[in-house]
Protein backbone atom coordinates (compact mmCIF):
# COMPACT_ATOMS: atom_id res chain seq x y z
CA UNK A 1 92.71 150.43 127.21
CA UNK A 2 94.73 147.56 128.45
CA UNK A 3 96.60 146.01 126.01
CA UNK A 4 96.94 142.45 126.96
CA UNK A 5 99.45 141.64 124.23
CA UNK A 6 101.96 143.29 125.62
CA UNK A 7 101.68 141.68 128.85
CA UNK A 8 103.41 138.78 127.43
CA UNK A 9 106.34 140.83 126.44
CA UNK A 10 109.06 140.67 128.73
CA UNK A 11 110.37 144.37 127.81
CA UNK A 12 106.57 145.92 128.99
CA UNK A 13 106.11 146.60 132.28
CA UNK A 14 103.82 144.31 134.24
CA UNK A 15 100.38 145.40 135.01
CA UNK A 16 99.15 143.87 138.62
CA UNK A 17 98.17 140.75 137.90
CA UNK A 18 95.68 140.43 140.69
CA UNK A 19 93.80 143.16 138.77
CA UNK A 20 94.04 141.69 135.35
CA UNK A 21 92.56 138.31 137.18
CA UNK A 22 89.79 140.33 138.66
CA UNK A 23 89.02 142.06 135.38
CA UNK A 24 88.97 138.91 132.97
CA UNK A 25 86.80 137.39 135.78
CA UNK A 26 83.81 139.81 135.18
CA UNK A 27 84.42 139.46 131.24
CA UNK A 28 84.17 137.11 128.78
CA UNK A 29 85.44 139.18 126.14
CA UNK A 30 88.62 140.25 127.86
CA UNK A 31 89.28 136.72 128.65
CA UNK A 32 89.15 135.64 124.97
CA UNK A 33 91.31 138.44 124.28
CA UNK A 34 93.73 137.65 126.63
CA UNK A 35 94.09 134.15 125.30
CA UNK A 36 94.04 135.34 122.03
CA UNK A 37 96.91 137.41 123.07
CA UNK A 38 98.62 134.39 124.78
CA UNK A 39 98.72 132.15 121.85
CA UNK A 40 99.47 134.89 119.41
CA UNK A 41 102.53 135.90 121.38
CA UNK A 42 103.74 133.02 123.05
CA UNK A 43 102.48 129.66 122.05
CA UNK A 44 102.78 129.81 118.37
CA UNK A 45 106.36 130.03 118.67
CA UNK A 46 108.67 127.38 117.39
CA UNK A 47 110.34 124.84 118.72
CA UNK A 48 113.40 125.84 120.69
CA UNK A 49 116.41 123.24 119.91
CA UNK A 50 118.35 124.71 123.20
CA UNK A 51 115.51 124.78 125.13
CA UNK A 52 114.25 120.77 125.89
CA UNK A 53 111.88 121.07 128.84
CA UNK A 54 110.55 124.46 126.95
CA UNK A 55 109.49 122.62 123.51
CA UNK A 56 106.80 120.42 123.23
CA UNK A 57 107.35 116.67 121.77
CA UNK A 58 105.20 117.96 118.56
CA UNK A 59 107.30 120.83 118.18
CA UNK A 60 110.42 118.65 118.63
CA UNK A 61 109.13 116.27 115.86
CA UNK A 62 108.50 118.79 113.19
CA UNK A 63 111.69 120.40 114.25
CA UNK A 64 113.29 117.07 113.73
CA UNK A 65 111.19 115.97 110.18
CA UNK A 66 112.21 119.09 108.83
CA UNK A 67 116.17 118.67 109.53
CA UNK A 68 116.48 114.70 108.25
CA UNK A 69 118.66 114.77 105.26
CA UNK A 70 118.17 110.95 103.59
CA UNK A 71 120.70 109.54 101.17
CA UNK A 72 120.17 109.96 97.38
CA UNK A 73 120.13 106.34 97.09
CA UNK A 74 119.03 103.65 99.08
CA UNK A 75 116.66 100.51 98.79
CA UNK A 76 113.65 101.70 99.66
CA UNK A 77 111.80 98.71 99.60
CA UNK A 78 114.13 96.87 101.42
CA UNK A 79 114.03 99.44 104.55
CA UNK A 80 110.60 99.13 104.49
CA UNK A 81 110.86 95.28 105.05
CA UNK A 82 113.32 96.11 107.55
CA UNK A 83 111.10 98.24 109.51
CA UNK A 84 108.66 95.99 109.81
CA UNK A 85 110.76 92.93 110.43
CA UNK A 86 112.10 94.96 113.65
CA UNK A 87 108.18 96.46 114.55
CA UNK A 88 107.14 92.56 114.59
CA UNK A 89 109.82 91.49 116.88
CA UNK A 90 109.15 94.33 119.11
CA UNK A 91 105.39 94.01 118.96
CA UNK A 92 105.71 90.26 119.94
CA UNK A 93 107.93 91.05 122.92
CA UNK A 94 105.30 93.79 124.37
CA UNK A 95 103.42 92.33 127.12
CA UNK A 96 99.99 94.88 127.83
CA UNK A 97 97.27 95.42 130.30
CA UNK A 98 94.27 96.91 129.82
CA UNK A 99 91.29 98.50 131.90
CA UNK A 100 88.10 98.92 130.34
CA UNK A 101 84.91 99.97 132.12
CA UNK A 102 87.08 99.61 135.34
CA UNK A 103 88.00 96.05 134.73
CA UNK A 104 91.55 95.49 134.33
CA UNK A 105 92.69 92.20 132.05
CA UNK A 106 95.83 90.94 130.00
CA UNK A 107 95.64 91.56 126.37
CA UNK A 108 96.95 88.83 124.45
CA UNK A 109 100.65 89.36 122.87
CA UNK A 110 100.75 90.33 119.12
CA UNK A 111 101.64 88.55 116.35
CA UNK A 112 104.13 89.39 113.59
CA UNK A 113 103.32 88.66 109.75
CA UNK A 114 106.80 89.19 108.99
CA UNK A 115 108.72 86.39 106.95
CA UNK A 116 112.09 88.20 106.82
CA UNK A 117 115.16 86.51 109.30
CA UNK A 118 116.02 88.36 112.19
CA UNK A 119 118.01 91.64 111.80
CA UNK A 120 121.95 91.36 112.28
CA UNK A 121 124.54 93.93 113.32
CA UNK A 122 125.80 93.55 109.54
CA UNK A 123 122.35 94.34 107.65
CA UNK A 124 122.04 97.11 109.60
CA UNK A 125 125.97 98.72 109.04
CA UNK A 126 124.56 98.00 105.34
CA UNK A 127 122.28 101.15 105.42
CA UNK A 128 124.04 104.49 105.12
CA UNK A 129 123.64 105.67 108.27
CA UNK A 130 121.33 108.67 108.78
CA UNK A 131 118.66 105.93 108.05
CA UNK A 132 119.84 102.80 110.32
CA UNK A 133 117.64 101.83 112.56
CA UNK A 134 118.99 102.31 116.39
CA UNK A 135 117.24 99.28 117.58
CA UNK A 136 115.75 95.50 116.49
CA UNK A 137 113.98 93.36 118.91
CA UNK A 138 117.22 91.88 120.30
CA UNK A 139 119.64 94.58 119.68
CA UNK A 140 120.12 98.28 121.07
CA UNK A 141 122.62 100.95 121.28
CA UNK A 142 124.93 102.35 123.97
CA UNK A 143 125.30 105.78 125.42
CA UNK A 144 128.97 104.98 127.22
CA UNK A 145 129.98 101.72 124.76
CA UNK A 146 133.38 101.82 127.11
CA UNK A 147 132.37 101.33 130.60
CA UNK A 148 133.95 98.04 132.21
CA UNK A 149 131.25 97.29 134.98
CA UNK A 150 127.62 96.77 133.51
CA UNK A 151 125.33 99.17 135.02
CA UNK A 152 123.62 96.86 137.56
CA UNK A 153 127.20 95.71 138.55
CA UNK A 154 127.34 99.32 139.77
CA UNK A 155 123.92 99.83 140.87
CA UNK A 156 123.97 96.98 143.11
CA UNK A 157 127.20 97.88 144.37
CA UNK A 158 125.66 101.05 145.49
CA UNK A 159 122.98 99.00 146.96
CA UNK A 160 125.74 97.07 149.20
CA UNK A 161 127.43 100.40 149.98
CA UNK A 162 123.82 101.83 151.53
CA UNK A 163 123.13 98.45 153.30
CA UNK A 164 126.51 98.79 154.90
CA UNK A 165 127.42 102.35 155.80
CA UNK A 166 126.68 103.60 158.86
CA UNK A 167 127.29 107.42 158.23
CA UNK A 168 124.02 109.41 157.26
CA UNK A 169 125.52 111.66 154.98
CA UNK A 170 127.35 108.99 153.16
CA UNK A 171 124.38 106.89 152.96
CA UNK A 172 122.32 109.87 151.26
CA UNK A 173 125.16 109.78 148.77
CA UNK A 174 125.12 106.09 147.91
CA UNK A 175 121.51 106.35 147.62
CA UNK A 176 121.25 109.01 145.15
CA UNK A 177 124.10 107.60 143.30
CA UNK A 178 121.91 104.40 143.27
CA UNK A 179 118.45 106.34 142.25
CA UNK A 180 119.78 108.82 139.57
CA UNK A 181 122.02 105.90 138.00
CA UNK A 182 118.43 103.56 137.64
CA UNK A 183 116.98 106.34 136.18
CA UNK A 184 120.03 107.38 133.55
CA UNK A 185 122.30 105.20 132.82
CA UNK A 186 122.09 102.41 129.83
CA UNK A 187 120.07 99.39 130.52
CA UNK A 188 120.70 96.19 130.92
CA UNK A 189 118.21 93.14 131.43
CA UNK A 190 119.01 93.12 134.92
CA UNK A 191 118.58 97.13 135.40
CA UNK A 192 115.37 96.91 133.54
CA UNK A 193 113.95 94.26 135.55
CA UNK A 194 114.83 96.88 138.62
CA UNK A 195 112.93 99.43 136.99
CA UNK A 196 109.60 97.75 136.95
CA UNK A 197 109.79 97.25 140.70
CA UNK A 198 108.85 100.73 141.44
CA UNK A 199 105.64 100.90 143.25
CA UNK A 200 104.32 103.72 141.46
CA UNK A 201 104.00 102.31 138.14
CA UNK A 202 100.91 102.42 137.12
CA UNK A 203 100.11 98.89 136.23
CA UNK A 204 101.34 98.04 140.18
CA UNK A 205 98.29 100.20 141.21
CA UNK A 206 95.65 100.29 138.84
CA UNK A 207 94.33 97.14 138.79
CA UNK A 208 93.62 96.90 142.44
CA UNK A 209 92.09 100.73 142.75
CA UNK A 210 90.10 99.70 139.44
CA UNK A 211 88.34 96.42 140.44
CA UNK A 212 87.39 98.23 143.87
CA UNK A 213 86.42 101.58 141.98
CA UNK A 214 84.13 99.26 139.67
CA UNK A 215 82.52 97.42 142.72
CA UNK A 216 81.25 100.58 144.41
CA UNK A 217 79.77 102.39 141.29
CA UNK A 218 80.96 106.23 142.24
CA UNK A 219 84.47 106.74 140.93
CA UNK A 220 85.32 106.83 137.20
CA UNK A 221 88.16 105.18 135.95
CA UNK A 222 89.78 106.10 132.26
CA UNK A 223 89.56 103.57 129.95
CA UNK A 224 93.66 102.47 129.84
CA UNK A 225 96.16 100.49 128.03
CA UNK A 226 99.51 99.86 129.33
CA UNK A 227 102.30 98.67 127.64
CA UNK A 228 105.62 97.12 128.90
CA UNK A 229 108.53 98.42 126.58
CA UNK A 230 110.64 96.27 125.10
CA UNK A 231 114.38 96.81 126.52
CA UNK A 232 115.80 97.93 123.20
CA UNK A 233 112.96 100.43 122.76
CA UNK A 234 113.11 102.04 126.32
CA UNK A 235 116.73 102.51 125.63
CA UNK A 236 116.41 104.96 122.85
CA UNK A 237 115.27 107.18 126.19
CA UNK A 238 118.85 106.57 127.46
CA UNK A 239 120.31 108.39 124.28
CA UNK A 240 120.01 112.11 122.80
CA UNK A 241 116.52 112.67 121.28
CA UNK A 242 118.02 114.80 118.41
CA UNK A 243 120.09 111.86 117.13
CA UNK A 244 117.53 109.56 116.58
CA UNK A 245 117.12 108.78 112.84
CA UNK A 246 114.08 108.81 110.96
CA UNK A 247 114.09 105.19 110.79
CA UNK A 248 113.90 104.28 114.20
CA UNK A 249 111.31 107.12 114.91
CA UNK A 250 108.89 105.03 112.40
CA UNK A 251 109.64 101.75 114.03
CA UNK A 252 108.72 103.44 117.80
CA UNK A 253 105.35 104.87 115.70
CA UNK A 254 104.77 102.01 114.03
CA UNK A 255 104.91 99.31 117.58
CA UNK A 256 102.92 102.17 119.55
CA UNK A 257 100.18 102.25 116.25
CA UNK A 258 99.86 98.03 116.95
CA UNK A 259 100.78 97.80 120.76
CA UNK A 260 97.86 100.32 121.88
CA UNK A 261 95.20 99.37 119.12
CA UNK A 262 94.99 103.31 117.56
CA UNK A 263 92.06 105.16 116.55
CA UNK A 264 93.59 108.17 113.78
CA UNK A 265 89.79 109.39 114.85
CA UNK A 266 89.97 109.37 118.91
CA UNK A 267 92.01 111.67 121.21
CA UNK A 268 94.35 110.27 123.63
CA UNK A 269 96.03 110.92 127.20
CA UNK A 270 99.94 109.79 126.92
CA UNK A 271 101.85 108.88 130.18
CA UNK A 272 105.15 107.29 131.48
CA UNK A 273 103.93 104.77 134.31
CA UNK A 274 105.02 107.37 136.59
CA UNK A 275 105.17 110.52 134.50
CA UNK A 276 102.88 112.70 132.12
CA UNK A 277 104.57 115.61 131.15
CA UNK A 278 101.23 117.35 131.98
CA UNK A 279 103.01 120.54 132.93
CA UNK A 280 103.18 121.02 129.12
CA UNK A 281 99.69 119.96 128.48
CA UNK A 282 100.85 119.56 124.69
CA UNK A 283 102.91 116.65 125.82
CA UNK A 284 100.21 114.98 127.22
CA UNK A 285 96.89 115.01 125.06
CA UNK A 286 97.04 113.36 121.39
CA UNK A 287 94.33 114.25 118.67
CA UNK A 288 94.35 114.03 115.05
CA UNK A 289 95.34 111.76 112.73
CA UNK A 290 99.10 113.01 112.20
CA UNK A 291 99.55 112.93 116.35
CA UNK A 292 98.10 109.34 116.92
CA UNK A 293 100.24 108.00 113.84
CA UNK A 294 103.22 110.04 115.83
CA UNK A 295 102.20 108.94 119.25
CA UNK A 296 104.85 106.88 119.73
CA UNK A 297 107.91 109.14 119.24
CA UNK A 298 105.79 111.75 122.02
CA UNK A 299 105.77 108.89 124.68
CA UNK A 300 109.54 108.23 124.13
CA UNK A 301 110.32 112.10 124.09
CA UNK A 302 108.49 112.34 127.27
CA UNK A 303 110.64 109.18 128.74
CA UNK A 304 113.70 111.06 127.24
CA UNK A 305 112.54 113.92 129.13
CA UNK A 306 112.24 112.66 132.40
CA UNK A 307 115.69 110.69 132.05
CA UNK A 308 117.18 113.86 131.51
CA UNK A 309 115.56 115.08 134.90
CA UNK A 310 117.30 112.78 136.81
CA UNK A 311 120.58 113.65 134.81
CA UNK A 312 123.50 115.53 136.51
CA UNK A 313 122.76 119.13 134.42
CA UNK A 314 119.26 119.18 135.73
CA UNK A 315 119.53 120.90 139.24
CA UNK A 316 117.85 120.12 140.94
CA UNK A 317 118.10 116.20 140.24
CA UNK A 318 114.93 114.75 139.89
CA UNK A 319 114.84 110.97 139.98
CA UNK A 320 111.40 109.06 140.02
CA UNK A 321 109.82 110.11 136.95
CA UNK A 322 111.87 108.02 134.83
CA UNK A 323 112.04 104.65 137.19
CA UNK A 324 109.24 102.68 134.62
CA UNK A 325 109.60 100.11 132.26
CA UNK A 326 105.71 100.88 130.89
CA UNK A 327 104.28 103.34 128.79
CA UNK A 328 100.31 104.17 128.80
CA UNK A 329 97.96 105.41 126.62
CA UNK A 330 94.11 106.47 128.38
CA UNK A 331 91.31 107.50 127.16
CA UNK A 332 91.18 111.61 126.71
CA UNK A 333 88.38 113.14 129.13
CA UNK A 334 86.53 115.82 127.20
CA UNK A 335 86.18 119.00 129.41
CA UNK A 336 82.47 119.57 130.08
CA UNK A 337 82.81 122.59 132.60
CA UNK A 338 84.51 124.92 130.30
CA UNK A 339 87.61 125.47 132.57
CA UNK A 340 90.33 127.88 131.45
CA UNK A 341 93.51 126.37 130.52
CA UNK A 342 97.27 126.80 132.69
CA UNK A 343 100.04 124.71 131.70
CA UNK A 344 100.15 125.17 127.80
CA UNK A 345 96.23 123.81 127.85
CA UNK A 346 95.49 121.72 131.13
CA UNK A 347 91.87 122.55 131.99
CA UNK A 348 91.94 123.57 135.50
CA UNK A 349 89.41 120.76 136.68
CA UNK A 350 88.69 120.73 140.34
CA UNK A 351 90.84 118.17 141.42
CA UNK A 352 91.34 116.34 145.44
CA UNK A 353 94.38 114.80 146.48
CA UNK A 354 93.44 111.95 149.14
CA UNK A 355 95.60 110.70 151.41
CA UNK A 356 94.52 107.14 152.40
CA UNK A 357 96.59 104.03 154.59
CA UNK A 358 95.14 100.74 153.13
CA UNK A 359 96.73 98.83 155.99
CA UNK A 360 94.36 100.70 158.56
CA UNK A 361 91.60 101.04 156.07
CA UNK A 362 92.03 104.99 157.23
CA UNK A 363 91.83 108.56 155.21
CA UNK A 364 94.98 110.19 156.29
CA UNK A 365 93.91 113.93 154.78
CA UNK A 366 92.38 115.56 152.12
CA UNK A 367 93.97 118.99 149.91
CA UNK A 368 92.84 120.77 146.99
CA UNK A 369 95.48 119.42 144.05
CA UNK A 370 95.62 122.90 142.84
CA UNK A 371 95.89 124.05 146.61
CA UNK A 372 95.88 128.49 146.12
CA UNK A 373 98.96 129.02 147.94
CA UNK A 374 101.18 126.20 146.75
CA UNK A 375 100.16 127.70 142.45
CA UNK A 376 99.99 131.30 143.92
CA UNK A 377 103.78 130.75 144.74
CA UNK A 378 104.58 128.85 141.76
CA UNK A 379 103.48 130.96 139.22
CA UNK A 380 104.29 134.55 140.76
CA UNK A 381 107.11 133.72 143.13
CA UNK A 382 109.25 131.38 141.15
CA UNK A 383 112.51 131.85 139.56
CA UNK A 384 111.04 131.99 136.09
CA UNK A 385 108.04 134.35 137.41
CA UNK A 386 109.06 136.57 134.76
CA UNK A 387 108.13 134.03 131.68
CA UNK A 388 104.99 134.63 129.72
CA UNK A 389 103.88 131.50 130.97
CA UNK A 390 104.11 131.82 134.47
CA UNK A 391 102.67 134.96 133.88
CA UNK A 392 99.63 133.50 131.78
CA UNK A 393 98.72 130.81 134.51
CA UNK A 394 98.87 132.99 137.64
CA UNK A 395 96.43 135.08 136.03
CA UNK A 396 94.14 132.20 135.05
CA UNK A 397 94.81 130.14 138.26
CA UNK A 398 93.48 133.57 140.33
CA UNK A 399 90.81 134.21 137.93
CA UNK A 400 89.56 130.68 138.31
CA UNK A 401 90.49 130.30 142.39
CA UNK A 402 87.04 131.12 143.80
CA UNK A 403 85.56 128.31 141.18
CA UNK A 404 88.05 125.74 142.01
CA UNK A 405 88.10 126.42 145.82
CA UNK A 406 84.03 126.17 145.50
CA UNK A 407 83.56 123.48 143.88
CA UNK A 408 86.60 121.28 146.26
CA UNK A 409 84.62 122.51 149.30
CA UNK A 410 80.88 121.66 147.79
CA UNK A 411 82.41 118.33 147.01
CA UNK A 412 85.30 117.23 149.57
CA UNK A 413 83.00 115.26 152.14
CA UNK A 414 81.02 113.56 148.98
CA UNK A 415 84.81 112.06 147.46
CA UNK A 416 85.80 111.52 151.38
CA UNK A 417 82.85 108.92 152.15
CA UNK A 418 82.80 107.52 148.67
CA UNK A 419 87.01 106.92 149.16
CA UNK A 420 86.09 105.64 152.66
CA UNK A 421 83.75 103.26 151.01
CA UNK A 422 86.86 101.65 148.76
CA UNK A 423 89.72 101.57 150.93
CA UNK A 424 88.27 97.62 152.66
CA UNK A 425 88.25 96.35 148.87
CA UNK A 426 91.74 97.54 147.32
CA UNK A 427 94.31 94.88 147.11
CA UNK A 428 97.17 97.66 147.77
CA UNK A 429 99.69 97.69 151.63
CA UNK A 430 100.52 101.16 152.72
CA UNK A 431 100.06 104.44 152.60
CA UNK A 432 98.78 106.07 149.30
CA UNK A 433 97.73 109.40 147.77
CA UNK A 434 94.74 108.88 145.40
CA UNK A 435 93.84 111.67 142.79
CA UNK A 436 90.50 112.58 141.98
CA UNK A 437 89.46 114.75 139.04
CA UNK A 438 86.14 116.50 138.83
CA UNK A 439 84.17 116.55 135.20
CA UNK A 440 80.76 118.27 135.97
CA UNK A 441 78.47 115.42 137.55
CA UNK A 442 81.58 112.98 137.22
CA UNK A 443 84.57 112.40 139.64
CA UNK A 444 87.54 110.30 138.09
CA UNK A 445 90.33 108.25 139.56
CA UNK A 446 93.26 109.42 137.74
CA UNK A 447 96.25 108.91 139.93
CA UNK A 448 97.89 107.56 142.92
CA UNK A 449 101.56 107.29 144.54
CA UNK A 450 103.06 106.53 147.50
CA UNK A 451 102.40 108.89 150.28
CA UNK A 452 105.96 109.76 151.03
CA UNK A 453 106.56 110.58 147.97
CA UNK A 454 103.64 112.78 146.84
CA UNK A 455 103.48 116.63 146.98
CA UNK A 456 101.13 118.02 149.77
CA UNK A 457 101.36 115.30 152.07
CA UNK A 458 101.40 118.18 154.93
CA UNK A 459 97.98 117.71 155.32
CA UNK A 460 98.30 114.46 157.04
CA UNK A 461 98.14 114.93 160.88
CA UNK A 462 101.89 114.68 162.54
CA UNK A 463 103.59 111.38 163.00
CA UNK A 464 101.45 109.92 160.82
CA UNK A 465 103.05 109.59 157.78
CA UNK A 466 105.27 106.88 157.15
CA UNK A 467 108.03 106.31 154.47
CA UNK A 468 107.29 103.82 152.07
CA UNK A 469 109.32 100.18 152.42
CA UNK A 470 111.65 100.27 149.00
CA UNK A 471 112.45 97.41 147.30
CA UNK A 472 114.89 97.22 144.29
CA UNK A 473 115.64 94.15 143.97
CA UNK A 474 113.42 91.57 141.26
CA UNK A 475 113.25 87.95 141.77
CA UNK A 476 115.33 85.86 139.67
CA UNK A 477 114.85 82.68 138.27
């Protein structure tokens, strides 16, 4: 009998994993086993404090709930005030966006009921300090509290390095120095305003794909709120996630409870406006009433996450998923198909990745998202093959293949005319990928980015592909 527990044990030896797919394939029962087996031996595990891209942003919280030691005495009463003097301020500063039944609109800012004066460097040094808040509406803190040049001093003398050198090589360096120090270094108003020029920020794209989406009738689009975080708030992303007090981790709750309108009742999608964290699914989907009142500390766990990808101990450096000054909260869509999970609890939906030019009004290509060789590789080849995980989702993703790869080719010229149909009526220059997931009956427009900068742009034909124009710099007044 094969004992599928032991699969997930890294001292067993590994069964073919081809066979195991073809077996759970054929039978229900072995495949509830074998997730059984999965969560039983891997999942319920605690949180690992070494181990930041391995532990999930609930696991993180309880990790961190459980290690707060508060002061014997303090004014309890008086904190609370303070909290919600500082949540006001915040909430007030917040501007949001939202898109309802496809239609985007402004949502008017929020208004404090606070009567309290504004929080000074000196009531705050009041509070013993494993309870101060990190943050007000006006005030932050530092990572490097020493460095003489502000950091767009140095990012835009990066910038005038790049426009001037002549040497590739040299200009590769001054461009990543550039990229990876938007993405990690403490922010000023300048360097946040820089930030929110990225193209593939959500709100940038949305709105136009939305309206057009809504015109035409075919695609889906998630009900979505996007927020634009206060400076002080997105700078808690620049510093470590363990030292955050519990203080400012109700204040982050406490704006994200007002700023996105929560339902305790409803489930919810969480995003960076470039990044989901999706590859830990338990990062990205919100339910229950202790979640959506902790909501807010996941999003900014999930920013501190991809900061930390960009950092210099990440290698490889990623920078991208951190350039955003917005957070978003979207509507959760309920799996109707029954798909097995990969990624700690994705449902493997059918997905398409479109590549489209909105300049020529021209499809560019079309791949499966979850393209067989590209996961095949990931999950069995890769240099943590060997984790339980890995293990896990190669089985599932070859398991599920035939379904996924049936389904894309049933489908593809369907989502190709009906994306076809859009591209004259979306408000959006240059080339794009556009993501479509498919619910049953339903296909949803859950994504885009640049084309240059999205995964599996291959599939466009030779010399066709162009790199996206960047532009860094905001206007100022």
């Amino acid at each position: 009998m094969l004992n599928l527990k032991a699969l997930f044990s890294k001292k067993a030896d590994l069964v073919l994993k081809d066979q195991i797919a073809e077996l759970l394939k054929v039978s229900p029962e072995r495949l509830e086993e074998f997730e059984k087996a999965y969560q039983t031996a891997v999942l319920s595990d605690g949180a690992d404090p070494d181990d930041f891209f391995g532990t999930s942003s609930k696991q993180t919280s309880q990790s961190l709930r459980e290690s707060f030691v508060l002061p014997e005495k303090f004014n309890e009463e008086a904190l609370v005030s303070m909290i919600n003097t500082i949540t006001d301020g915040l909430c007030e500063k917040t501007p949001r966006l939202e898109v309802k039944n496809g239609m985007p609109s402004s949502m008017p800012l929020l208004t404090g009921s606070s009567s309290n004066p504004q929080m000074t460097k000196e009531m705050i040094r009041a509070l013993p300090e494993a309870i101060r808040p990190q943050l007000t509406d006006s005030l932050m803190m530092h990572q490097l509290d020493n460095r003489e040049k502000s950091t767009s001093d140095m990012l835009f003398l990066w910038l005038l390095r790049l426009r001037d050198e002549k040497d590739p090589k040299k200009r590769r360096v001054y461009y990543h120095q550039f990229r990876q120090g938007l993405d990690i270094l403490d922010l000023d108003e300048l360097t946040y305003r820089m930030l929110g020029m990225n193209r593939n920020s959500m709100s940038y794209w949305l709105p136009a794909i939305s309206q057009a989406a809504a015109k035409h009738g075919f695609f889906r689009i998630p009900e979505t709120k996007i927020a634009k975080v206060p400076l002080p708030l997105l700078q808690l992303s620049r510093l470590d996630y363990g030292s955050l007090t519990p203080t400012t981790l109700k204040i982050v709750d406490d704006w994200a409870m007002r700023t996105f309108d929560l339902d305790v009742n409803k489930t919810y999608f969480i995003k960076t406006g470039t990044y989901s964290s999706k590859f830990d699914f338990r990062n990205a989907k919100v339910t229950g009433e202790k979640e959506v009142r902790e909501l807010g500390e996941y999003l900014l766990f999930i920013q501190n996450q991809a900061v930390e990808m960009a950092g210099p101990l990440t290698q490889p450096s990623i920078y991208g998923v951190s350039t955003t000054n917005e957070w978003v909260v979207r509507e959760f869509i309920e799996d109707v198909e029954n798909n097995p999970c990969i990624y700690k609890g994705l449902p493997l939906h059918t997905e398409y990745r479109i590549f489209v030019d909105f300049d020529t009004d021209e499809i560019l290509g079309i791949s499966p998202y979850w393209e067989p060789e590209t996961m095949k590789r990931r999950f069995g080849e890769g240099n943590d093959a060997s984790s339980p995980h890995q293990r896990h989702d190669y089985i599932i993703y070859k398991m599920h293949e035939d379904v996924l790869m049936g389904r894309y080719h049933e489908n593809k010229e369907k989502v190709l005319k009906a994306v076809q149909d859009l591209l004259p009526d979306v408000d959006l220059e240059g080339q794009w990928s556009i993501d479509i997931m498919q619910n049953g009956d339903d296909f949803w427009l859950i994504d885009m980015a640049t084309a240059d900068t999205s995964a599996l742009n291959e599939c466009i034909p030779a010399g066709k592909l162009k790199k996206s124009p960047e532009n860094w710099i905001p206007e100022l007044n």
